[in-house]
Protein backbone atom coordinates (compact mmCIF):
# COMPACT_ATOMS: atom_id res chain seq x y z
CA UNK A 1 39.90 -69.21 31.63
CA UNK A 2 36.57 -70.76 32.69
CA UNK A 3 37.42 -73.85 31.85
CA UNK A 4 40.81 -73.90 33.46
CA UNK A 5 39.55 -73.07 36.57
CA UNK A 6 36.66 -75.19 36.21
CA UNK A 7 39.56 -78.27 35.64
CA UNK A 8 41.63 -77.14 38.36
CA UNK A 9 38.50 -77.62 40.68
CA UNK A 10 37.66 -80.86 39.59
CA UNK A 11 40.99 -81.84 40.01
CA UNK A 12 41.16 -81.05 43.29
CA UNK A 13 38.12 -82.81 44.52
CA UNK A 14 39.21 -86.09 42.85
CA UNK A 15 42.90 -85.44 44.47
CA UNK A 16 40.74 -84.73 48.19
CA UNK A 17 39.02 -87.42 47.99
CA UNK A 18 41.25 -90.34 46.32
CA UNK A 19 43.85 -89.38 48.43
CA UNK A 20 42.48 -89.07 52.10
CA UNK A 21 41.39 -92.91 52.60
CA UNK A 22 45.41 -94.24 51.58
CA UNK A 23 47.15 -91.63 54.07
CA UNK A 24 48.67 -93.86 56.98
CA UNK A 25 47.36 -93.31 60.76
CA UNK A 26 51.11 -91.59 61.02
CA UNK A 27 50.03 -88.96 58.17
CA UNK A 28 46.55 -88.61 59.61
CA UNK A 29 48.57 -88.00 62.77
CA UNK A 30 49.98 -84.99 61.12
CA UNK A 31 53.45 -86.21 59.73
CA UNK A 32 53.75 -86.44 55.91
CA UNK A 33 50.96 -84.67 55.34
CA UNK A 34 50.72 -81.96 52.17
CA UNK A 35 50.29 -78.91 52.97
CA UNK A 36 50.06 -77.33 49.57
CA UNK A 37 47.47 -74.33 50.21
CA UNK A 38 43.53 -75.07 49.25
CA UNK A 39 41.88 -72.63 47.80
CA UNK A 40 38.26 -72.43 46.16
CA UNK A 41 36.16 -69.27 44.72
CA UNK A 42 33.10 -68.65 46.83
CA UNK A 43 30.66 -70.64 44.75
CA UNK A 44 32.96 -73.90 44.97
CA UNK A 45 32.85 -73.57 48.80
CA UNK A 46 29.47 -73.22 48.60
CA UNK A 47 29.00 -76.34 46.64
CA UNK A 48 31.17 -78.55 48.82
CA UNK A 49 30.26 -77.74 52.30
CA UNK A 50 27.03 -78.00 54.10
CA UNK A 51 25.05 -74.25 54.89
CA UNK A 52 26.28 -73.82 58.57
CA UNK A 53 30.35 -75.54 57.69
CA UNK A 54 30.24 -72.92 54.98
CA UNK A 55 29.40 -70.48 57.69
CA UNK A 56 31.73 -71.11 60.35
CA UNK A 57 34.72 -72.01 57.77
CA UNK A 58 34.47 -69.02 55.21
CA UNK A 59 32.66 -66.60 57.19
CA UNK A 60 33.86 -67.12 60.90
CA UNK A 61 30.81 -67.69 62.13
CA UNK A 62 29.90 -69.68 64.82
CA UNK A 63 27.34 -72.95 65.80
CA UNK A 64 25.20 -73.11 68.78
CA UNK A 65 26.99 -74.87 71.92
CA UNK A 66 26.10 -78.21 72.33
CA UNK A 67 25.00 -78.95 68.84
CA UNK A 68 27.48 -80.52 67.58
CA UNK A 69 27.43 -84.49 67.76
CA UNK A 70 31.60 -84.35 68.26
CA UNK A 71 31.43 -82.63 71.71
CA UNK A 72 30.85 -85.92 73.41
CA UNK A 73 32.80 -88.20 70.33
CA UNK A 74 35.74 -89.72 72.87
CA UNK A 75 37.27 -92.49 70.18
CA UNK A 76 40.43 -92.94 69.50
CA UNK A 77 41.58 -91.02 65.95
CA UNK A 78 42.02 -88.04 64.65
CA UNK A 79 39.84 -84.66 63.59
CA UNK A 80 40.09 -83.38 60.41
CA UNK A 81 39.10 -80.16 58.91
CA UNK A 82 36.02 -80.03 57.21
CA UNK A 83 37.01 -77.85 54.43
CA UNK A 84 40.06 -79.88 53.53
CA UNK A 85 40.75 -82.79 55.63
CA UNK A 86 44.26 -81.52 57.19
CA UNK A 87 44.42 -83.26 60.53
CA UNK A 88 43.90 -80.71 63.11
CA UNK A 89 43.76 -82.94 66.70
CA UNK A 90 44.53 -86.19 67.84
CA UNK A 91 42.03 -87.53 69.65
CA UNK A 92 44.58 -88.23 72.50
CA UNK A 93 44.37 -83.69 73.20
CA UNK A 94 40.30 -83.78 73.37
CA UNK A 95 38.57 -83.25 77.03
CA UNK A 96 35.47 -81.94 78.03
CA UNK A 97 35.44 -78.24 78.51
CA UNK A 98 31.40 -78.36 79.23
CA UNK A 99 31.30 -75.24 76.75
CA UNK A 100 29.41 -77.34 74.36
CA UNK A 101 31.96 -77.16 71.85
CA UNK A 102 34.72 -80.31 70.71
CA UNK A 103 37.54 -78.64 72.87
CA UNK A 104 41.15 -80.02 73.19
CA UNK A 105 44.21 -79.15 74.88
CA UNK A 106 46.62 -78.70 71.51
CA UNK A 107 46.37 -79.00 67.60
CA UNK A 108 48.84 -80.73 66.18
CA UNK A 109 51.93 -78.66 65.30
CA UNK A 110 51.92 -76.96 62.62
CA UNK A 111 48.60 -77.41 61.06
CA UNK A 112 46.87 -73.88 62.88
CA UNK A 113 47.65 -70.36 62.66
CA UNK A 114 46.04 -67.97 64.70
CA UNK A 115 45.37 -64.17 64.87
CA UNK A 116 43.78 -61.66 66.62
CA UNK A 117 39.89 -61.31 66.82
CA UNK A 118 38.23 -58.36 68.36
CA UNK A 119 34.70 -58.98 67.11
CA UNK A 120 33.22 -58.77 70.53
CA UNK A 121 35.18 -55.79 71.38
CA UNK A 122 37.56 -58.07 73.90
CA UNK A 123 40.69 -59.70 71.67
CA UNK A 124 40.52 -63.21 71.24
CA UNK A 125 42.84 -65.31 69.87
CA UNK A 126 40.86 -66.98 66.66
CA UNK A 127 42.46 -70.14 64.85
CA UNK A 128 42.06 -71.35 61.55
CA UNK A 129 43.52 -74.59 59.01
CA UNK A 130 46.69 -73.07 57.80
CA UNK A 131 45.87 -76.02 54.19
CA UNK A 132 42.41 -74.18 53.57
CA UNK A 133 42.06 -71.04 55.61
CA UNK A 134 39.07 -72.51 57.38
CA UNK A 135 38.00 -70.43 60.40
CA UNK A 136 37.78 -73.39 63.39
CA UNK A 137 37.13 -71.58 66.52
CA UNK A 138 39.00 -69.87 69.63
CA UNK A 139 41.83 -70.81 71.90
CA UNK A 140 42.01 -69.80 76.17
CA UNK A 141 44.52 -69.86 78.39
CA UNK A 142 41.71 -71.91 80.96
CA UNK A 143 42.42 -75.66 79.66
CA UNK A 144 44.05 -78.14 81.56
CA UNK A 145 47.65 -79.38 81.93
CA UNK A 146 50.20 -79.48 79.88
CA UNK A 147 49.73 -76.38 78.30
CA UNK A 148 46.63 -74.79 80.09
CA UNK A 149 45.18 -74.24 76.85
CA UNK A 150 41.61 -74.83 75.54
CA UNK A 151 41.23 -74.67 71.61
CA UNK A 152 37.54 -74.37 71.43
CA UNK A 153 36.04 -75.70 67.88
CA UNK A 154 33.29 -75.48 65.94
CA UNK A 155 31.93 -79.18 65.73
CA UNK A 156 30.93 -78.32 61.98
CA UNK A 157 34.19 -77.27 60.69
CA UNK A 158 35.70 -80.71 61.63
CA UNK A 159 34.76 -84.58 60.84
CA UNK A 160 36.29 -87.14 63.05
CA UNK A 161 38.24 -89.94 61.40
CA UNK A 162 38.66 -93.41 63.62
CA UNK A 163 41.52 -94.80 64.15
CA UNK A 164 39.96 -98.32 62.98
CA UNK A 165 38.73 -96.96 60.01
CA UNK A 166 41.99 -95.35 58.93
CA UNK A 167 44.20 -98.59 60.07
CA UNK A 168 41.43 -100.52 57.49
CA UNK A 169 42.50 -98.19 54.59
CA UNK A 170 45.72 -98.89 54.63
CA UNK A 171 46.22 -101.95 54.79
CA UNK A 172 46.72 -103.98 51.66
């Protein structure tokens, strides 16, 4: 049994990482994109992310404002999650909420679920990957037009990939 599992994780790190540099901008866009379900034991997550991604991702928690070096990234691509690369936002839905935290106006559709979070007593709407389960943060109703929301995210539980640098991996 140890061994299986021990296979089955292996296999799905090569897969993660082989596949994510040939997806096409349109799939890192969020169309063609698997979304076969992700899933880890506790001690793989541990091994894969860094201390505070495995914090916010499997745990909910949350980084300090303004820490993250993606609150002021403004390029043009596409944020991933961190826990299993499933594009989350296009780069096209980020603005600056001055929270301190990478903050965008929609995810792309389909690639969230959300539930209700009453950790500080108040319900909040909390968000995560629907791929890997990966908590990602909170979304208001104060963001700005067209749908007035703000998805606020943990800088940690995404990496930002460039539209340049995803254009270079596909070509032949």
């Amino acid at each position: 049994m140890k061994r299986r599992l021990c296979l089955k994780y292996l296999c799905g790190v090569a897969v993660s990482t082989a596949v994510l540099p040939r997806l096409s901008w349109a799939e890192h866009s969020g169309k063609g994109v698997s979304m076969e379900k992700t899933t880890h034991l506790d001690e793989q997550w541990q091994s894969l992310l860094s201390p505070k991604a495995y914090d916010v991702l499997r745990h909910e928690g949350t980084e300090p404002a303004f820490s993250s070096p993606l609150n002021k990234e403004y390029g043009e691509g596409v944020y991933v999650c961190a826990g299993c690369a499933l594009p989350l936002f296009k780069s096209s839905s980020k603005f600056d909420s001055g929270t301190g935290w990478p903050s965008f106006f929609q995810p792309i559709e389909g690639h969230v679920d959300t539930k209700l979070d009453f950790k500080i007593i108040l319900p909040r709407h909390e968000y995560h990957c629907v791929r890997c389960g990966g908590h990602q943060g909170h979304v208001f109703k104060d963001g700005p037009e067209p749908t007035g929301q703000r998805w606020c995210n943990n800088g940690v539980a995404l990496n930002f990939k460039p539209r340049l640098e995803i254009d270079a991996t596909t070509k032949p």
